[in-house]
N, C-alpha and C. Protein backbone atom coordinates (compact mmCIF):
# COMPACT_ATOMS: atom_id res chain seq x y z
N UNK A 1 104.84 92.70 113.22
CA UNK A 1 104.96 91.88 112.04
C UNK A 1 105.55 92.72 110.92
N UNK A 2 106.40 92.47 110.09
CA UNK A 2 107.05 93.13 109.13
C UNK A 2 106.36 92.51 108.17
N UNK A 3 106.60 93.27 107.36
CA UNK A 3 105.85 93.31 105.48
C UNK A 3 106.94 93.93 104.75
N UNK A 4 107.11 93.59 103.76
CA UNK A 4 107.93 93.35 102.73
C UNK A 4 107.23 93.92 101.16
N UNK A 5 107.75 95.21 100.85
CA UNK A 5 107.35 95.39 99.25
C UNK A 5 107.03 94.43 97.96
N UNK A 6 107.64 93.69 98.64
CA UNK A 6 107.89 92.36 97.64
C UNK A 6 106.51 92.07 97.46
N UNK A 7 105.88 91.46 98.53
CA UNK A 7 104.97 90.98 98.93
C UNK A 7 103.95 91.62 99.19
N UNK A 8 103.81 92.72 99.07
CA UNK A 8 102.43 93.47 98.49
C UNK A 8 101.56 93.31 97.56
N UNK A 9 102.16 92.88 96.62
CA UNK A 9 101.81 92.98 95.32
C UNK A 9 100.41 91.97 94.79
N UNK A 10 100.14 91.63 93.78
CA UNK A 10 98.86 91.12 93.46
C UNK A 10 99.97 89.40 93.17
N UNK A 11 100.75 89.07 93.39
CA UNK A 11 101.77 87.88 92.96
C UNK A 11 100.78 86.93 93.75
N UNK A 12 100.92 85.63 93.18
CA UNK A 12 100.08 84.73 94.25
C UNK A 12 101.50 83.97 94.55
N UNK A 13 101.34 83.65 95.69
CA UNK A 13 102.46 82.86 96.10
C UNK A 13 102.81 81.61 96.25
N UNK A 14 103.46 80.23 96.32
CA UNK A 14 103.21 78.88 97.07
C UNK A 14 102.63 78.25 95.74
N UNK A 15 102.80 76.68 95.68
CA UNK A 15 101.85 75.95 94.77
C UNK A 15 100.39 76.30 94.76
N UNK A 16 99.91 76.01 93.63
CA UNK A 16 98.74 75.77 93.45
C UNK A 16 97.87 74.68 93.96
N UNK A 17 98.72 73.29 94.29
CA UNK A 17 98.44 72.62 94.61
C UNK A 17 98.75 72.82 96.52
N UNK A 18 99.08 73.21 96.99
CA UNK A 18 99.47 73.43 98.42
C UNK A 18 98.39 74.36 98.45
N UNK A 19 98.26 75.66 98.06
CA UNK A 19 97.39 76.29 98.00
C UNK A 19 95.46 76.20 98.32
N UNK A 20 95.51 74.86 97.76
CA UNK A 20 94.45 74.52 98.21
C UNK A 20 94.05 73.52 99.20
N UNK A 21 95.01 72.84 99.28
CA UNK A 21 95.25 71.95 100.61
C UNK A 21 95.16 72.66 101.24
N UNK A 22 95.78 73.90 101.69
CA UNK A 22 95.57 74.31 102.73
C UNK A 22 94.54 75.21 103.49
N UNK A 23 93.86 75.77 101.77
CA UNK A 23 92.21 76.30 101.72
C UNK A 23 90.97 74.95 102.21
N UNK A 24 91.15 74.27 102.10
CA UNK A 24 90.70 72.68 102.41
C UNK A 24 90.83 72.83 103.65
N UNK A 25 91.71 72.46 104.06
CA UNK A 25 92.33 72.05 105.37
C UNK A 25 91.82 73.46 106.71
N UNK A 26 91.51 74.65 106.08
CA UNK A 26 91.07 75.54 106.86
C UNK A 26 90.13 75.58 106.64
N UNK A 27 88.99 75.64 106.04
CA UNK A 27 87.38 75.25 105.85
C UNK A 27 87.27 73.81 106.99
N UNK A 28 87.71 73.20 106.71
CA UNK A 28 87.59 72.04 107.84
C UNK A 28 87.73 72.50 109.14
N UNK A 29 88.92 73.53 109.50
CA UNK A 29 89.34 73.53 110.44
C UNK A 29 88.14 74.62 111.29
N UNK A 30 87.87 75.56 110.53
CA UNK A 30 86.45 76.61 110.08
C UNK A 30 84.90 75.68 110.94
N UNK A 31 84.95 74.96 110.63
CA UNK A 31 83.70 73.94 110.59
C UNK A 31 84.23 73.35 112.05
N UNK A 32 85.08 73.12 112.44
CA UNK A 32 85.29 72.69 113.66
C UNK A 32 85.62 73.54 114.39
N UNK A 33 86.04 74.93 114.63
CA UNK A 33 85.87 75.19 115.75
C UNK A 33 84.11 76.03 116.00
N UNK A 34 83.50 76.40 114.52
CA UNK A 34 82.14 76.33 115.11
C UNK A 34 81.70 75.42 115.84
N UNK A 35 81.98 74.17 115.82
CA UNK A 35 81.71 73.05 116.91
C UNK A 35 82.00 73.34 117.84
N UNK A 36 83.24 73.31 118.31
CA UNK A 36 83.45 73.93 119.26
C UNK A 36 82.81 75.12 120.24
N UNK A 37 82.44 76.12 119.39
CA UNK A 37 81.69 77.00 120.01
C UNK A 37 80.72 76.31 120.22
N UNK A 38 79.83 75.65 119.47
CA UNK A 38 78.21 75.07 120.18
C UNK A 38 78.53 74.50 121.23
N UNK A 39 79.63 73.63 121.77
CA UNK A 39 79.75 73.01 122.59
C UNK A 39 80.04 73.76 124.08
N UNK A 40 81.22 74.80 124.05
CA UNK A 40 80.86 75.91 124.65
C UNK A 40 79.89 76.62 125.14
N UNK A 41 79.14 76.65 124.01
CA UNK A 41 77.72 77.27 124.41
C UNK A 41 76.62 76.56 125.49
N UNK A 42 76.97 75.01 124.70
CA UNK A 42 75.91 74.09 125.58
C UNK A 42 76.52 74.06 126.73
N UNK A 43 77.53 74.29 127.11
CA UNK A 43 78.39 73.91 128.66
C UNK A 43 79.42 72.32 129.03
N UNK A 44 79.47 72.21 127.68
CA UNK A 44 80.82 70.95 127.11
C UNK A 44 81.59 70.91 128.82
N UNK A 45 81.66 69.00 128.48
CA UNK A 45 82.78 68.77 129.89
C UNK A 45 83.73 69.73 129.37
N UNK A 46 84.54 70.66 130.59
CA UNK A 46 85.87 71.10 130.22
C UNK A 46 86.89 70.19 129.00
N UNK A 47 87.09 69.18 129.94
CA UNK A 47 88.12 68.33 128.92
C UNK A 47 87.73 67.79 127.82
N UNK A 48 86.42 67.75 127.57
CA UNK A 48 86.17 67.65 126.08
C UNK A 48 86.41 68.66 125.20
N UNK A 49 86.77 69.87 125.82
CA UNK A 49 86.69 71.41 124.93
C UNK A 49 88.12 71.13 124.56
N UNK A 50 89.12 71.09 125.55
CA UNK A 50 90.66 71.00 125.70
C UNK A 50 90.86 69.82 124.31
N UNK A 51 89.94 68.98 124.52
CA UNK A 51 90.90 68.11 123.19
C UNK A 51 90.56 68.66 122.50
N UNK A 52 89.03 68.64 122.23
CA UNK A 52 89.11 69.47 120.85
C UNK A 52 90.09 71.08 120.17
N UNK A 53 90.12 71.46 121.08
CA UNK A 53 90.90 72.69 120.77
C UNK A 53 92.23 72.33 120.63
N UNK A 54 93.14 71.37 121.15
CA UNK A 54 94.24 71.02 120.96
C UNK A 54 94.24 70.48 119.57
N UNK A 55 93.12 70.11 119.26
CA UNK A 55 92.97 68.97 117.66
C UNK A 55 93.17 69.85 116.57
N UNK A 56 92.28 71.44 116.72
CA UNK A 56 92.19 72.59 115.92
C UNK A 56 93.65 72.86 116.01
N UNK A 57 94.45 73.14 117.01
CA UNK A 57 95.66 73.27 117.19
C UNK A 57 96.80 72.52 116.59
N UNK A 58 96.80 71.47 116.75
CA UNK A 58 97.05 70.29 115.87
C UNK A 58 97.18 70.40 114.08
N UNK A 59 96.00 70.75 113.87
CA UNK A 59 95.26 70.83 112.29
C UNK A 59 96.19 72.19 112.23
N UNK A 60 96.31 73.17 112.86
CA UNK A 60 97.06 74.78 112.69
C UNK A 60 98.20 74.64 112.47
N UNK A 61 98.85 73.77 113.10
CA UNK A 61 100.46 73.47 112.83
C UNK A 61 100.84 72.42 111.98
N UNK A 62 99.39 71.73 111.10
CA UNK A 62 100.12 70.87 110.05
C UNK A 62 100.29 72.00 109.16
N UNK A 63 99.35 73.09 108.92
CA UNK A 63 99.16 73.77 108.09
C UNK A 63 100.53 74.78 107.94
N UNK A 64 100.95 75.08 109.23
CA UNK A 64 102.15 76.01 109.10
C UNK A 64 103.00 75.24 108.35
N UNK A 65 103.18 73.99 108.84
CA UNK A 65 104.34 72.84 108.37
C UNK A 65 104.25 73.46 106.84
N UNK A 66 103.11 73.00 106.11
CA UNK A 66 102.79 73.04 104.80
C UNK A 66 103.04 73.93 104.38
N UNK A 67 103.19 75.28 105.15
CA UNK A 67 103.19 76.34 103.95
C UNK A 67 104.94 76.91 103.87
N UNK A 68 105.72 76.16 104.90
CA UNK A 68 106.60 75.94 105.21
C UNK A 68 107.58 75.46 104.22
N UNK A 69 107.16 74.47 104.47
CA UNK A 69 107.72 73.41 103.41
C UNK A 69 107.93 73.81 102.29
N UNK A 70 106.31 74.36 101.58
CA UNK A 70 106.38 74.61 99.81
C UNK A 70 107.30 76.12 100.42
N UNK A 71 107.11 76.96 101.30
CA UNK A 71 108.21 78.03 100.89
C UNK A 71 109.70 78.02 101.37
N UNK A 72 110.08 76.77 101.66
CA UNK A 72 111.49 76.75 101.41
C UNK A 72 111.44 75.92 99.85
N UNK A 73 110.84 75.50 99.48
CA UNK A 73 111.19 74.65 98.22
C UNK A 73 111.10 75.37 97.12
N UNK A 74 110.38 76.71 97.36
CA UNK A 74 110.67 77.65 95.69
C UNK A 74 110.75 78.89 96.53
N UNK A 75 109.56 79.63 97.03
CA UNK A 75 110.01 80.82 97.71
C UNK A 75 112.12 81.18 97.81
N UNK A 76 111.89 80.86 99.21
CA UNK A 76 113.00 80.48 99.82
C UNK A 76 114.26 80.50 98.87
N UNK A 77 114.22 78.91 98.59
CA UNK A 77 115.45 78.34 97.72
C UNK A 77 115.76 79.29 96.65
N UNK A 78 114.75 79.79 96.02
CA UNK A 78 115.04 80.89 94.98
C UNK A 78 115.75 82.19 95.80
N UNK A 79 115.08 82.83 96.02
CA UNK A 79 116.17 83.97 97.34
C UNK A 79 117.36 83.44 97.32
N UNK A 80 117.74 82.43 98.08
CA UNK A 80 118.94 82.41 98.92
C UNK A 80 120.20 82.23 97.72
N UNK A 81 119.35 81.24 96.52
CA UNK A 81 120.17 81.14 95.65
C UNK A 81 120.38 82.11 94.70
N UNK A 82 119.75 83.42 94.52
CA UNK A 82 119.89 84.16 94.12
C UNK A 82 121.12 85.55 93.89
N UNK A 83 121.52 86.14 92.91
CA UNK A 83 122.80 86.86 93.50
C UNK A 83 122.65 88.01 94.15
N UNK A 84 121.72 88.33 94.39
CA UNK A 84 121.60 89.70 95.22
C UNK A 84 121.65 89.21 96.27
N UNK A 85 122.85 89.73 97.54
CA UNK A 85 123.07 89.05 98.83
C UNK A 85 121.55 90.13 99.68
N UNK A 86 121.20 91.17 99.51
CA UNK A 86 120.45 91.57 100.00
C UNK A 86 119.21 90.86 100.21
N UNK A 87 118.82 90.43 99.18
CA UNK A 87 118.09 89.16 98.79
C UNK A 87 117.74 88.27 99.65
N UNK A 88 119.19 87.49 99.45
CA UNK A 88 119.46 86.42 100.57
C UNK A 88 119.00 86.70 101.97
N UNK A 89 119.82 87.67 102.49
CA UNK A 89 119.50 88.13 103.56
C UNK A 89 118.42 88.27 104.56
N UNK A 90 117.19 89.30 103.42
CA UNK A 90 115.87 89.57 103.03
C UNK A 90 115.50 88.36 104.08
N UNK A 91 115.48 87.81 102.88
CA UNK A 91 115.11 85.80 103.27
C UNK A 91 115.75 85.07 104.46
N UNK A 92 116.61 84.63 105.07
CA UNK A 92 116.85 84.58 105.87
C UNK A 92 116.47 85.09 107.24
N UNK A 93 116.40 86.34 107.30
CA UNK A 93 115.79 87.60 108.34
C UNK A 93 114.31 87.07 108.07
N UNK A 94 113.59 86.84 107.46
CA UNK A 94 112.23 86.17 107.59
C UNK A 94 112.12 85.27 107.83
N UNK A 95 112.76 84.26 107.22
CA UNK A 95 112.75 82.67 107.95
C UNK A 95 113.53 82.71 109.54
N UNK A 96 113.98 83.36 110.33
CA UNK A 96 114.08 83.65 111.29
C UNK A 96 113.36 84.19 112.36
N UNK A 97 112.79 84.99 112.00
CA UNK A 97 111.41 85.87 111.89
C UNK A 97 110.29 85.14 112.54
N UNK A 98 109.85 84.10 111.58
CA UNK A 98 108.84 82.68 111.87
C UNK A 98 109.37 82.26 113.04
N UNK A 99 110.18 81.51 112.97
CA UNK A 99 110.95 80.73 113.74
C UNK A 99 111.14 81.10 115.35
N UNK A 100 111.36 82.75 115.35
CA UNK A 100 110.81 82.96 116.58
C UNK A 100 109.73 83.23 117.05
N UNK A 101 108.47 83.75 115.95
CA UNK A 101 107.32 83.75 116.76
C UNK A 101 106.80 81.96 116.89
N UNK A 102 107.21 81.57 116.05
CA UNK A 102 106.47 80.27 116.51
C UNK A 102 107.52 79.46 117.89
N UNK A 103 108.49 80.32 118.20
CA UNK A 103 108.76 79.64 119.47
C UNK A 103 109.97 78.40 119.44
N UNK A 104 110.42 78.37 117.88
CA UNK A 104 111.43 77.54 118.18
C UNK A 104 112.77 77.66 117.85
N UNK A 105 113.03 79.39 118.65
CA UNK A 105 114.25 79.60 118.75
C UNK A 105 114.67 80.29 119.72
């Protein structure tokens, strides 16, 4: 995983409002796979584990969507439009980056 100077820093990143959607949205997600584990524990039909874990899975990739989204809409867009081509670049080489660990390239 690469890290970026940029992004060290104490900067908070992303809306404020996304920001917590997605603090939301992982407390939920938090709370369900402890479920999950009890169910595990008790000896859950297999295929009841499988949906549920696909659901957590599910809930994981709205969340990427989301953080996605808000960082092409200011992150992002700011970079690319920016005049330092290094910049650009920067940005690009990361949004690429994603794109292959998540498998869709």
């Amino acid at each position: 995983m690469s890290t970026h100077s940029v992004h060290e820093t104490k900067v908070q990143h992303g809306s404020r409002e996304i920001r917590a959607k997605v603090a939301l949205r992982l407390r939920s997600i938090e709370g369900h796979v402890r479920g999950v584990v009890r169910m595990v524990e008790e000896g859950a039909y297999c295929i009841d584990l499988i949906k549920q874990t696909l659901a957590i899975q599910r809930a994981i990739d709205k969340i990427n969507a989301m953080l996605l989204e808000d960082h092409l809409e200011h992150c992002a867009a700011a970079a690319i439009s920016a005049a330092d081509p290094a910049e650009r670049r920067r940005t690009i080489n990361e949004l690429l980056e994603v794109f292959e660990m998540s498998g869709k390239l």
